[in-house]
PDB file of N, CA and C in Angstrom:
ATOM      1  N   UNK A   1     -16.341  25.769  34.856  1.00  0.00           N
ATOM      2  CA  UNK A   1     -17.655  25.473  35.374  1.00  0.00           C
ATOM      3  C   UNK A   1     -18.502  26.736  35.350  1.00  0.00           C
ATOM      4  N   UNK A   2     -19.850  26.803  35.011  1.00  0.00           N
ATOM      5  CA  UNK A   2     -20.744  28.015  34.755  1.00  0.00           C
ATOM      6  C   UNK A   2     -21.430  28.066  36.253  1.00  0.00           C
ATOM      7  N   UNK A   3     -21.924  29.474  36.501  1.00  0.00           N
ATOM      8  CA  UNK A   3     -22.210  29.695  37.880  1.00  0.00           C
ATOM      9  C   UNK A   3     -23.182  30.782  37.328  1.00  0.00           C
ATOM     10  N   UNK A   4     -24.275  30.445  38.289  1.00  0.00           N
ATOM     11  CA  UNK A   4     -25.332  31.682  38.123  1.00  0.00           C
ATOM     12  C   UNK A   4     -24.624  32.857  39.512  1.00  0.00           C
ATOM     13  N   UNK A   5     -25.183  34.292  38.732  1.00  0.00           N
ATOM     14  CA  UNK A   5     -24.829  35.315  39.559  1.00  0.00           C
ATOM     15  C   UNK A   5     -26.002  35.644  40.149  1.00  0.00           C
ATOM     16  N   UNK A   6     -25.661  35.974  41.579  1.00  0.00           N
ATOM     17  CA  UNK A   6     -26.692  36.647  43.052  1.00  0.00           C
ATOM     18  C   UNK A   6     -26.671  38.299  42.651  1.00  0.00           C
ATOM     19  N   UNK A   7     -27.789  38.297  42.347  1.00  0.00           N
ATOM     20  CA  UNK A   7     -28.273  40.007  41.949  1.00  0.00           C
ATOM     21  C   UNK A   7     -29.404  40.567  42.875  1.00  0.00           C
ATOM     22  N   UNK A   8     -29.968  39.564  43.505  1.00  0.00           N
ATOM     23  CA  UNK A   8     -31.281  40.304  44.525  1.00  0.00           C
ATOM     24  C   UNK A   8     -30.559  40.445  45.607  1.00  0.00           C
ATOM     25  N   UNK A   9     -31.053  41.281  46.302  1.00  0.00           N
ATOM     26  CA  UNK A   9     -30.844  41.660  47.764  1.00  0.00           C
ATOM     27  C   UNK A   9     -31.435  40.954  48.267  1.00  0.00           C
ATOM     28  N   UNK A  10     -32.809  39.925  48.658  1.00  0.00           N
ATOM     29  CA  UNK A  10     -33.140  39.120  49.007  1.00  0.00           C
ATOM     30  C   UNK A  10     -31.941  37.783  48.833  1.00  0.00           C
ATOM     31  N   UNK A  11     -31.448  37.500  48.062  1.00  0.00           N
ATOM     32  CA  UNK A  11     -30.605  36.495  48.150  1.00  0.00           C
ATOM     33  C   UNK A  11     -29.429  36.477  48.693  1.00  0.00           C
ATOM     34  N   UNK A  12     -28.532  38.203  49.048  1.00  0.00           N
ATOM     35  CA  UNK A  12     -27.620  38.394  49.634  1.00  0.00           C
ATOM     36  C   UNK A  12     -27.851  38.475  51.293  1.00  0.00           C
ATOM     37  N   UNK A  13     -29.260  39.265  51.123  1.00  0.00           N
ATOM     38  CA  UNK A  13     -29.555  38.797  52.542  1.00  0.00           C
ATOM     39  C   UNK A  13     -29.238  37.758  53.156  1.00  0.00           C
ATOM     40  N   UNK A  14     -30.249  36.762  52.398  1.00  0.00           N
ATOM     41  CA  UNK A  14     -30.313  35.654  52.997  1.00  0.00           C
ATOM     42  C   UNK A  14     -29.129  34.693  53.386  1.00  0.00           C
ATOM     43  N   UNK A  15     -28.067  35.090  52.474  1.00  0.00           N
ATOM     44  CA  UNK A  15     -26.386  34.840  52.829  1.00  0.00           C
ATOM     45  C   UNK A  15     -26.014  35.324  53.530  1.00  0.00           C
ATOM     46  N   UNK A  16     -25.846  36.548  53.771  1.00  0.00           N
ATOM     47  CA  UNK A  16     -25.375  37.326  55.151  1.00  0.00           C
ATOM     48  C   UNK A  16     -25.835  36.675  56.497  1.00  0.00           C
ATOM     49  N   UNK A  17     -27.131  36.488  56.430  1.00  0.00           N
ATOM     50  CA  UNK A  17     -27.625  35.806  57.740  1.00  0.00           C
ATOM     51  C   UNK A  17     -26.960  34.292  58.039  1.00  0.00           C
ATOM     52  N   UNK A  18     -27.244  33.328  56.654  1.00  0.00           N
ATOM     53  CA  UNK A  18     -27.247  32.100  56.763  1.00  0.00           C
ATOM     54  C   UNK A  18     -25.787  31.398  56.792  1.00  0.00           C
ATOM     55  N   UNK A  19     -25.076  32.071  56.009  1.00  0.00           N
ATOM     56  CA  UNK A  19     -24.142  31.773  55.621  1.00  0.00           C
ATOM     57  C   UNK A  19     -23.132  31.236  56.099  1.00  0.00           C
ATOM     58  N   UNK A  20     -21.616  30.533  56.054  1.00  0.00           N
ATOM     59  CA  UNK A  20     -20.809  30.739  56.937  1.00  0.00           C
ATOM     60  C   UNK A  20     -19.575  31.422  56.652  1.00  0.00           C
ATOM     61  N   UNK A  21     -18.657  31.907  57.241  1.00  0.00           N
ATOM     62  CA  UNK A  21     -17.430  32.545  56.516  1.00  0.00           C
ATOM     63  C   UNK A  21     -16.161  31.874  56.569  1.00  0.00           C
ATOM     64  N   UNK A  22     -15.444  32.421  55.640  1.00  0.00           N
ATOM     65  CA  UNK A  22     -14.084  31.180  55.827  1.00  0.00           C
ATOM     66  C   UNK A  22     -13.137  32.819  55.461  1.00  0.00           C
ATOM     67  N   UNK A  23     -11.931  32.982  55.875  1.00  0.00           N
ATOM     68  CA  UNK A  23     -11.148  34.313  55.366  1.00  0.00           C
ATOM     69  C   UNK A  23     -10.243  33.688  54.982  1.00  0.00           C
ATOM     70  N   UNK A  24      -9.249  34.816  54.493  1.00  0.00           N
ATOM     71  CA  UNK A  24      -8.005  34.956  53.938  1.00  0.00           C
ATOM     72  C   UNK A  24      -7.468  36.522  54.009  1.00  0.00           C
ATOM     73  N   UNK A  25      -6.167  36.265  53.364  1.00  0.00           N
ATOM     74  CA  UNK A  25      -5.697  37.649  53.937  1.00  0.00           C
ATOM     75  C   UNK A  25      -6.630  39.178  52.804  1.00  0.00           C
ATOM     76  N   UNK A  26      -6.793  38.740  51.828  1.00  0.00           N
ATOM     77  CA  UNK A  26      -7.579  39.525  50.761  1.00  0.00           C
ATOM     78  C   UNK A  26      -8.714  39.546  50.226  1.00  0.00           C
ATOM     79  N   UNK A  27      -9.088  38.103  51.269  1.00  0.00           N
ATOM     80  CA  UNK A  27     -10.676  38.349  50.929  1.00  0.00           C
ATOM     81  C   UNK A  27     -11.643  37.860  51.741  1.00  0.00           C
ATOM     82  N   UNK A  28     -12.856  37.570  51.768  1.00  0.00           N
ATOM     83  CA  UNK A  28     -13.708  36.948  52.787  1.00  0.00           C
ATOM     84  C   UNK A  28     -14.952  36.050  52.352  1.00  0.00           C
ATOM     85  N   UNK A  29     -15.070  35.207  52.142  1.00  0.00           N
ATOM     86  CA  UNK A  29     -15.701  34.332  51.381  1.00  0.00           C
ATOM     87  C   UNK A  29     -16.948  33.775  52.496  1.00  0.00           C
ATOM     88  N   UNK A  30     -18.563  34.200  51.890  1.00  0.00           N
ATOM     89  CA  UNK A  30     -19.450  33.927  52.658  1.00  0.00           C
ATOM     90  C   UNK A  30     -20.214  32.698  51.626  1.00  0.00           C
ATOM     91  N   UNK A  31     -20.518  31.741  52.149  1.00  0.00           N
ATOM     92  CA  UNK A  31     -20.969  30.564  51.308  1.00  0.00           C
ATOM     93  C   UNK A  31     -21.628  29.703  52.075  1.00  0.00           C
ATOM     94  N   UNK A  32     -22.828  28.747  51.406  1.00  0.00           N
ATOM     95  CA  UNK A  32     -24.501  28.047  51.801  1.00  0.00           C
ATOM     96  C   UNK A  32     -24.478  27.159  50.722  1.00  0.00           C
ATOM     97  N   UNK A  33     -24.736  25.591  51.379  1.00  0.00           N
ATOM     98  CA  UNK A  33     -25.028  24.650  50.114  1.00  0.00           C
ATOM     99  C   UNK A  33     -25.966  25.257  49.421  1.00  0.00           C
ATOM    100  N   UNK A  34     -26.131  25.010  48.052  1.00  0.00           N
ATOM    101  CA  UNK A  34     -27.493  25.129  47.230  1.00  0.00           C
ATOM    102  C   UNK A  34     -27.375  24.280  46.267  1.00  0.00           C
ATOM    103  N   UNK A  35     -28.313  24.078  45.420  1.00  0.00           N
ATOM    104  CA  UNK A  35     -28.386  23.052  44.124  1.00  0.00           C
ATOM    105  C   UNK A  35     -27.989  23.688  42.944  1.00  0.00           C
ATOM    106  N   UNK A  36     -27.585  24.979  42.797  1.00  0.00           N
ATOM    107  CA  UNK A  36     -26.436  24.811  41.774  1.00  0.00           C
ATOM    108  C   UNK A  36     -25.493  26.046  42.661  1.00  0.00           C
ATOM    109  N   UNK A  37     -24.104  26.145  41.517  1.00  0.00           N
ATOM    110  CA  UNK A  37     -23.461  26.944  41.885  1.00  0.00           C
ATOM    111  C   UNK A  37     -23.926  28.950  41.663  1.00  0.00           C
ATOM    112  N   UNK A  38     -23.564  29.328  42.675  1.00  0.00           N
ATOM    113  CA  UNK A  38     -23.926  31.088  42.389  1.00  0.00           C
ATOM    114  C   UNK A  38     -23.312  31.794  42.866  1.00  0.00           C
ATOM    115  N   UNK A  39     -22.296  33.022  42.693  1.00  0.00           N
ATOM    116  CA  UNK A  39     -21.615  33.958  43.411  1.00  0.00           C
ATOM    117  C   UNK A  39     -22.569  35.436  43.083  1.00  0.00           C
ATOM    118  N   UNK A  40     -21.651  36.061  43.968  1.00  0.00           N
ATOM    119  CA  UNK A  40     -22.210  37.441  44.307  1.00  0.00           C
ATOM    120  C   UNK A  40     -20.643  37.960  44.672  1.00  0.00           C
ATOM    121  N   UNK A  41     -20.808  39.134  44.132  1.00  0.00           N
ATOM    122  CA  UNK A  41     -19.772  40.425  45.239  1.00  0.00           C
ATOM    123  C   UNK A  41     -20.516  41.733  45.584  1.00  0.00           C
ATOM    124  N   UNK A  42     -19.822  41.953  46.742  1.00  0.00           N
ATOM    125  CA  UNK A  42     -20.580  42.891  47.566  1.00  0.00           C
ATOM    126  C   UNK A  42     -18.958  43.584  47.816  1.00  0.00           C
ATOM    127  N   UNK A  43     -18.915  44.858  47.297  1.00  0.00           N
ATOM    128  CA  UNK A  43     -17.997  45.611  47.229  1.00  0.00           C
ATOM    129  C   UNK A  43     -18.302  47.089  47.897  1.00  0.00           C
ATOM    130  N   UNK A  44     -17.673  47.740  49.053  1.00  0.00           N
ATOM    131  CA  UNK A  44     -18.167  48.994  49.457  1.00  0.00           C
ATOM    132  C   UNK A  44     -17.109  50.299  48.497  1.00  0.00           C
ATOM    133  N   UNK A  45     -17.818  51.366  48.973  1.00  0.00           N
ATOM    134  CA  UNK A  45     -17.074  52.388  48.209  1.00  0.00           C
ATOM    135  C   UNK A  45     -15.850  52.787  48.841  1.00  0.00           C
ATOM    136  N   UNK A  46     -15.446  51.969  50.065  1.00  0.00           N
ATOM    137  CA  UNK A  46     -13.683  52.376  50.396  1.00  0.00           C
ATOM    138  C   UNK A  46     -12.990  51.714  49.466  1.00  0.00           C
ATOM    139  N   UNK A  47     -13.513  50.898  48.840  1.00  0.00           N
ATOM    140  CA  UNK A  47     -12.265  50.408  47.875  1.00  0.00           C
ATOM    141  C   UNK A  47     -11.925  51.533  46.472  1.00  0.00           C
ATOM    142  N   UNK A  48     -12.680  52.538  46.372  1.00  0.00           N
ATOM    143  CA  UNK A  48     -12.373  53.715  45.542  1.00  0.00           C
ATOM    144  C   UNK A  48     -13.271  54.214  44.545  1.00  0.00           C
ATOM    145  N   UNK A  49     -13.005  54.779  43.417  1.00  0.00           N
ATOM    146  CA  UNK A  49     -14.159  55.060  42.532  1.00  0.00           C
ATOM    147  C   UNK A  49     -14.803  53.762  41.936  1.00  0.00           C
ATOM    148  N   UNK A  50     -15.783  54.157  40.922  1.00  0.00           N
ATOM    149  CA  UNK A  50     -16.459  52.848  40.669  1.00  0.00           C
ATOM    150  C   UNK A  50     -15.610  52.504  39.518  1.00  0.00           C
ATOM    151  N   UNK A  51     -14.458  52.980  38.848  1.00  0.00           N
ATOM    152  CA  UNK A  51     -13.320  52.285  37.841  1.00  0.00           C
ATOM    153  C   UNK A  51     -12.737  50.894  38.715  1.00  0.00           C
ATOM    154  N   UNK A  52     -12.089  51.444  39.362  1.00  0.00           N
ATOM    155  CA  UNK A  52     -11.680  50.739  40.426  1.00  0.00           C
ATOM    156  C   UNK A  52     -12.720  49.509  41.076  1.00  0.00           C
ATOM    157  N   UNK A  53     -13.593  49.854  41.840  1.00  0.00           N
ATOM    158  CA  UNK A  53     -14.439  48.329  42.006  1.00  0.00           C
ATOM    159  C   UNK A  53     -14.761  47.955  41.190  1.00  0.00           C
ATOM    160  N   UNK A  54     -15.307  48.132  39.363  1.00  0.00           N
ATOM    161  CA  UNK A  54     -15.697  47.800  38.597  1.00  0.00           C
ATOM    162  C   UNK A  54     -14.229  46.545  37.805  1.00  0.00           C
ATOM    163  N   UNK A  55     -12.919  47.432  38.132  1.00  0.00           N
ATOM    164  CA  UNK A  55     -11.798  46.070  37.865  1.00  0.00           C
ATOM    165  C   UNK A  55     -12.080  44.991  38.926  1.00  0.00           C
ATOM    166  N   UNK A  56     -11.787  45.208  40.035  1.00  0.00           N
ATOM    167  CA  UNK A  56     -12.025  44.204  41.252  1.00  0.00           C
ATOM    168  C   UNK A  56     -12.737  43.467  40.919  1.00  0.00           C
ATOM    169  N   UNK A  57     -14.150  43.904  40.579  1.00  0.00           N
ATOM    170  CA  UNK A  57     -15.579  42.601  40.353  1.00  0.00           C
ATOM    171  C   UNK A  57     -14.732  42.054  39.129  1.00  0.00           C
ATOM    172  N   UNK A  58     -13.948  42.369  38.091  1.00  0.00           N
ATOM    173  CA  UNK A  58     -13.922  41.917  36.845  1.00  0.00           C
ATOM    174  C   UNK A  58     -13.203  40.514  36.968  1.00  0.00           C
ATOM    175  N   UNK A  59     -12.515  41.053  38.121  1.00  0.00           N
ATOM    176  CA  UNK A  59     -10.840  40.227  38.255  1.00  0.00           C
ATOM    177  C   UNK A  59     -11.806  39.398  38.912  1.00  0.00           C
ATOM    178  N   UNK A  60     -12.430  39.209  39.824  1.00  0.00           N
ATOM    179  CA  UNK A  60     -13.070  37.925  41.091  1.00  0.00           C
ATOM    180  C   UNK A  60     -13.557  37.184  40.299  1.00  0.00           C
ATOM    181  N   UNK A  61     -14.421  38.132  39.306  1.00  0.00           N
ATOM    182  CA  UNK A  61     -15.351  36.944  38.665  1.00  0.00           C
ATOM    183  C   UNK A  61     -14.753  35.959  37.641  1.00  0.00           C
ATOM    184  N   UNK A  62     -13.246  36.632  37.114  1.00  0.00           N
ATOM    185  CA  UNK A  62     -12.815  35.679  36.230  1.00  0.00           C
ATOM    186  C   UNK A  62     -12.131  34.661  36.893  1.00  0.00           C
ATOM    187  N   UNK A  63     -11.358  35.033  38.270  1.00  0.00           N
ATOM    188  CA  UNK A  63     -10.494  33.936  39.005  1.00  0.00           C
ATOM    189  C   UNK A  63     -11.878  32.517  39.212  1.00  0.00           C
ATOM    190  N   UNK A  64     -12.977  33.208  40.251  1.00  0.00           N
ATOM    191  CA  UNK A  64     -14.218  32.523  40.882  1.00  0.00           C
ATOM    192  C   UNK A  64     -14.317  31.616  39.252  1.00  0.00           C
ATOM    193  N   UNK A  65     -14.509  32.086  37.801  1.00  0.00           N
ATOM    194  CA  UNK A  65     -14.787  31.114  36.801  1.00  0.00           C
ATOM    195  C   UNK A  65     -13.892  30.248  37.007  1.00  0.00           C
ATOM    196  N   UNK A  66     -12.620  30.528  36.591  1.00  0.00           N
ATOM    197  CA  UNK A  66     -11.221  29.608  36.511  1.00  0.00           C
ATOM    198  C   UNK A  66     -11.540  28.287  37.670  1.00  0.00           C
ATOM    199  N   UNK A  67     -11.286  28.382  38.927  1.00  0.00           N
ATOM    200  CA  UNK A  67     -11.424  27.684  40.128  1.00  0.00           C
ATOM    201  C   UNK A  67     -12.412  27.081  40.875  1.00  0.00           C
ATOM    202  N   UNK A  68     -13.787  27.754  39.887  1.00  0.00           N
ATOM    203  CA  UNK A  68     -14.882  27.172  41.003  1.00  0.00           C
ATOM    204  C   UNK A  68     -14.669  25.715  40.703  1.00  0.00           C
ATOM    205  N   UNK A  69     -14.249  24.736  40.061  1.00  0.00           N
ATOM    206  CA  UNK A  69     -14.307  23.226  39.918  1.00  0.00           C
ATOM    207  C   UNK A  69     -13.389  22.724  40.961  1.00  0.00           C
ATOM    208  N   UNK A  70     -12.573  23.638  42.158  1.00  0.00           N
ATOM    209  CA  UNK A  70     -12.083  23.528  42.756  1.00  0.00           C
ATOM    210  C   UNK A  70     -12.998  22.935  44.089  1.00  0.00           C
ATOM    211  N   UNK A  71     -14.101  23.392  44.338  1.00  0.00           N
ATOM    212  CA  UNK A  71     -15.249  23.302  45.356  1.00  0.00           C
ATOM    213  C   UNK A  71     -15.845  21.909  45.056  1.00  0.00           C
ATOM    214  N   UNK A  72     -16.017  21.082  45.890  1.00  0.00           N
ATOM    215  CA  UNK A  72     -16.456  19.569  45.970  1.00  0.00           C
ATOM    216  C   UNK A  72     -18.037  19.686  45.623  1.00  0.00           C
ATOM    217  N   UNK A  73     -18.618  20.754  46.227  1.00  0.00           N
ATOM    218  CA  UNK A  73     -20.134  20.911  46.158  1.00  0.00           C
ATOM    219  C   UNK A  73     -20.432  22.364  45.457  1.00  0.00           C
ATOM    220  N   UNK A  74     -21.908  22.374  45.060  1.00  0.00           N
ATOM    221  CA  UNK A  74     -22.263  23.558  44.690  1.00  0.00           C
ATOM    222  C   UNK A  74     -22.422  24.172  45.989  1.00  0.00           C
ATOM    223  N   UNK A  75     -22.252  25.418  45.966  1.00  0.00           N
ATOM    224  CA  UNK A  75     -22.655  26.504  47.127  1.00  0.00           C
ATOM    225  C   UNK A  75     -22.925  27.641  45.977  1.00  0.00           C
ATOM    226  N   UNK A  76     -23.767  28.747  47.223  1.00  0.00           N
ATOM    227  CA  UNK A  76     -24.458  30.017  46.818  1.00  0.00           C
ATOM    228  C   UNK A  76     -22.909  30.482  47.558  1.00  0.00           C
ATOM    229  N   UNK A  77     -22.343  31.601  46.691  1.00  0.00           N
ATOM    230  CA  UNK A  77     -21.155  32.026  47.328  1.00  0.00           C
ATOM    231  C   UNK A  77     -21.315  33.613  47.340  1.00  0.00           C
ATOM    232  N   UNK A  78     -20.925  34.573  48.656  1.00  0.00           N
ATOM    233  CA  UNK A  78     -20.408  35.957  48.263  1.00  0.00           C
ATOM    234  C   UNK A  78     -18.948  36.163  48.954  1.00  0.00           C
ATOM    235  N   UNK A  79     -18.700  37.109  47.485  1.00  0.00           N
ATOM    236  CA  UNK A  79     -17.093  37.301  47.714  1.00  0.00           C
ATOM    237  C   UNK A  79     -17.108  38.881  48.132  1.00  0.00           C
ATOM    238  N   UNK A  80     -16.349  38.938  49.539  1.00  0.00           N
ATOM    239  CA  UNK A  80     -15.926  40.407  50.054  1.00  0.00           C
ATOM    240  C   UNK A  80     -14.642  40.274  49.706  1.00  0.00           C
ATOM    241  N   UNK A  81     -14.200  41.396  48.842  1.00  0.00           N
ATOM    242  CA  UNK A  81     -12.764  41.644  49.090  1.00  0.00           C
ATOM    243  C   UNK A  81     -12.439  42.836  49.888  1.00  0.00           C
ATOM    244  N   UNK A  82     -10.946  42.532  50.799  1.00  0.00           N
ATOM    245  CA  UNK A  82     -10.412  43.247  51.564  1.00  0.00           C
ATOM    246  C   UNK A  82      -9.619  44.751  50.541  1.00  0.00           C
ATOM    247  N   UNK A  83      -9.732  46.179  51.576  1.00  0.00           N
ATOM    248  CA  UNK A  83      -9.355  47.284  50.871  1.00  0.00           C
ATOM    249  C   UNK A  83      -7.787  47.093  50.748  1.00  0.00           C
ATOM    250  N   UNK A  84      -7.458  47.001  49.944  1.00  0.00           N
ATOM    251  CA  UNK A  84      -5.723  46.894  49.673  1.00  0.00           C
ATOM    252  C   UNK A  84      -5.226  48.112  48.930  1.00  0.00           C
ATOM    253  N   UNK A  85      -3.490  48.304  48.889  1.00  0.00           N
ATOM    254  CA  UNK A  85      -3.005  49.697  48.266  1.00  0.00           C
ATOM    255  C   UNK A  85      -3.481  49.315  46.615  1.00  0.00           C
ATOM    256  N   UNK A  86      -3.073  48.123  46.444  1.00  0.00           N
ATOM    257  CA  UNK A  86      -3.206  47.165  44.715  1.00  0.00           C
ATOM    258  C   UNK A  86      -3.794  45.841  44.593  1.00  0.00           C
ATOM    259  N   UNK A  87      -4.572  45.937  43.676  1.00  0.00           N
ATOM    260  CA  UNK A  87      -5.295  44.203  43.618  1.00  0.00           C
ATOM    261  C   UNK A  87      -4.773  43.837  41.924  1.00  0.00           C
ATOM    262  N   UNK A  88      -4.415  42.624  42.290  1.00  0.00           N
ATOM    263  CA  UNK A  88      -3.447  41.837  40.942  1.00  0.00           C
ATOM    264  C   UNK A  88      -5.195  40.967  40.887  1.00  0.00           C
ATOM    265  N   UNK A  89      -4.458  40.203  39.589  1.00  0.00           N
ATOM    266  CA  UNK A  89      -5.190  38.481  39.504  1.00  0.00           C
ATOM    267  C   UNK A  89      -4.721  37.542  40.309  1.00  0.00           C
ATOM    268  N   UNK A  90      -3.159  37.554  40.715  1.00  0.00           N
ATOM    269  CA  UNK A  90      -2.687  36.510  41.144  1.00  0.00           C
ATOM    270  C   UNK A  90      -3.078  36.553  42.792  1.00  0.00           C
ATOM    271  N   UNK A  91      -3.201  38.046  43.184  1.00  0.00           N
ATOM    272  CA  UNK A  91      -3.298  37.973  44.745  1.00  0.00           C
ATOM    273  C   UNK A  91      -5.186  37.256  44.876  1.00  0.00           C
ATOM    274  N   UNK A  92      -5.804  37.498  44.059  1.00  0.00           N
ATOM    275  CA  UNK A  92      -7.519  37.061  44.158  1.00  0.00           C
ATOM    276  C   UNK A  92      -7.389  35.744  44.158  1.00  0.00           C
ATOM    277  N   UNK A  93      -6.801  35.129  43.220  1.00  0.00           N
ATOM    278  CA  UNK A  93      -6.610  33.754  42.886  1.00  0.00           C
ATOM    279  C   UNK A  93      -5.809  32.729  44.069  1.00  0.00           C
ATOM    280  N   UNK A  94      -4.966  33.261  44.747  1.00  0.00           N
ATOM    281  CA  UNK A  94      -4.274  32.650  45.853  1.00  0.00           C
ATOM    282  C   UNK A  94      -4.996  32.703  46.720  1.00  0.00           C
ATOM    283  N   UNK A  95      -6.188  33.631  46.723  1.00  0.00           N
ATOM    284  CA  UNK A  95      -6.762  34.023  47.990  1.00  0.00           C
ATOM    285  C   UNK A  95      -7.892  32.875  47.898  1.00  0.00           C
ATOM    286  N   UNK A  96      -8.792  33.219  46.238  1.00  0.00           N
ATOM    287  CA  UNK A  96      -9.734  32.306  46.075  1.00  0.00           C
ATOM    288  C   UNK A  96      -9.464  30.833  46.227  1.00  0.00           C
ATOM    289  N   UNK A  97      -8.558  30.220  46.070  1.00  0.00           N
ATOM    290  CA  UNK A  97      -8.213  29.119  46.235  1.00  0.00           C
ATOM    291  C   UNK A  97      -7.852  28.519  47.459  1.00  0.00           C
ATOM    292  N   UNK A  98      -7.023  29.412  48.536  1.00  0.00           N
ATOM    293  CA  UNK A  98      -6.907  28.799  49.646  1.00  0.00           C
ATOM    294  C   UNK A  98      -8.855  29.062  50.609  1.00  0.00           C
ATOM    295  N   UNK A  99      -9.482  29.711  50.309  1.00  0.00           N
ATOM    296  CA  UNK A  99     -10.700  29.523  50.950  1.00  0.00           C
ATOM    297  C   UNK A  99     -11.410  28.627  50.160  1.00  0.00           C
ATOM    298  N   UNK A 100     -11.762  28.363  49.153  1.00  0.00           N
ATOM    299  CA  UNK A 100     -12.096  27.057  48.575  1.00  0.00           C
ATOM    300  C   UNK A 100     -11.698  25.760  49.243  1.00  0.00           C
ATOM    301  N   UNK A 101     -10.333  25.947  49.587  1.00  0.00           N
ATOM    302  CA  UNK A 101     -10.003  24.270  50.572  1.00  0.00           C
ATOM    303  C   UNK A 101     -10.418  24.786  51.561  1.00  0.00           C
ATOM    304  N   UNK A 102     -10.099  25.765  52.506  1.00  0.00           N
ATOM    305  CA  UNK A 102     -11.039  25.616  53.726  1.00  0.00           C
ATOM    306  C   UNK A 102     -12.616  25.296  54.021  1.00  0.00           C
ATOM    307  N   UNK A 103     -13.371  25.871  52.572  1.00  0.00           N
ATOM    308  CA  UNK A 103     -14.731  25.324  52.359  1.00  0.00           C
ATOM    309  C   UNK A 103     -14.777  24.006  52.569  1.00  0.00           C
ATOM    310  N   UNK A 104     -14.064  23.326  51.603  1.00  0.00           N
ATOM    311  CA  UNK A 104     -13.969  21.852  51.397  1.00  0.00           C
ATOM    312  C   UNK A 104     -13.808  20.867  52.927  1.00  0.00           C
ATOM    313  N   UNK A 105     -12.589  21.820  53.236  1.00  0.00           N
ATOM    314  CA  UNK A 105     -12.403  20.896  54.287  1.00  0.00           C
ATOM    315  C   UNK A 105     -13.080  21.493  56.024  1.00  0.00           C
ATOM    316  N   UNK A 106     -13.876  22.492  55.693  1.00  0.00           N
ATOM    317  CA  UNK A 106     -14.831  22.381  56.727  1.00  0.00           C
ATOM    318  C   UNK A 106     -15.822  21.575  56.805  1.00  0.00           C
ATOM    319  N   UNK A 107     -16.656  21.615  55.525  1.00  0.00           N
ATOM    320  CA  UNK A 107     -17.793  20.592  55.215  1.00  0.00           C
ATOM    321  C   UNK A 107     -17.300  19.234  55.294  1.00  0.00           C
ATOM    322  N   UNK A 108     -16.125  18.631  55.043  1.00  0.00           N
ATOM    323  CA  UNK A 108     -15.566  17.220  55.260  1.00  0.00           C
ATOM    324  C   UNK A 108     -15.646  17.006  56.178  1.00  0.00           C
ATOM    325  N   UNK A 109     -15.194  17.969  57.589  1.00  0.00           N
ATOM    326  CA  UNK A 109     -15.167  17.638  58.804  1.00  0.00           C
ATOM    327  C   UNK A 109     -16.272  17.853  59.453  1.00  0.00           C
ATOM    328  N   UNK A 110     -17.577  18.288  58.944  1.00  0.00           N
ATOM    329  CA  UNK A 110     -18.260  18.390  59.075  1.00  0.00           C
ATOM    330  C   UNK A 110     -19.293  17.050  59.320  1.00  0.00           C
ATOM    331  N   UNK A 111     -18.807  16.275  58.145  1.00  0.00           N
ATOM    332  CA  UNK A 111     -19.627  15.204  57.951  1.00  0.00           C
ATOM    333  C   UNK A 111     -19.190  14.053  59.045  1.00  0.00           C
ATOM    334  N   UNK A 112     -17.446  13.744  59.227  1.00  0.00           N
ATOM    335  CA  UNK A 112     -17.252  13.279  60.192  1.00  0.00           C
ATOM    336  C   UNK A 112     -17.718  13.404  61.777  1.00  0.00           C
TER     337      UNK A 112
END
């Protein structure tokens, strides 16, 4: 599934404020219905040089491609990842996926 990317600061803002959060152990997932799908990462410099966050964003954004058809609805999404000793694909992907069902199944229970 194709996803537009959050590049203004006006739009991360407006997630930070609006948003709601769902965690996991490696990451923190801030997400807002919208009419199509959109991620963002917001990465600080404790996670190390910019080699290093520059893999991190590489790895999120390819898991976030793989899985977003996982999400029932479009949402505006930002992904925080947590500072760890090592970041795999597989640890993003376990992570991205179990907050995806908590998305899901907040908004379900939501509706009930």
């Amino acid at each position: 599934m194709n996803y537009l990317r959050i590049k203004k600061n006006s739009e991360f803002t407006k997630l930070f404020k609006r948003g709601r959060r769902v965690f996991s152990p490696s990451l923190t997932l801030i997400y807002f219905p919208s009419a199509k799908m959109s991620m963002g990462i917001a990465i600080s410099k404790k996670h190390g040089k910019a080699v290093i966050r520059n893999r991190i964003k590489r790895l999120i954004r390819e898991v976030f491609a793989k899985n977003s058809h996982l999400l029932e609805k479009s949402y505006s999404v930002i992904v925080l990842p947590k500072v760890a000793e090592s970041y795999s694909y597989a640890t993003f992907e376990k992570s991205i996926v179990s907050c995806f069902k908590k998305v899901n199944s907040c908004e379900s229970s939501k509706k009930s």
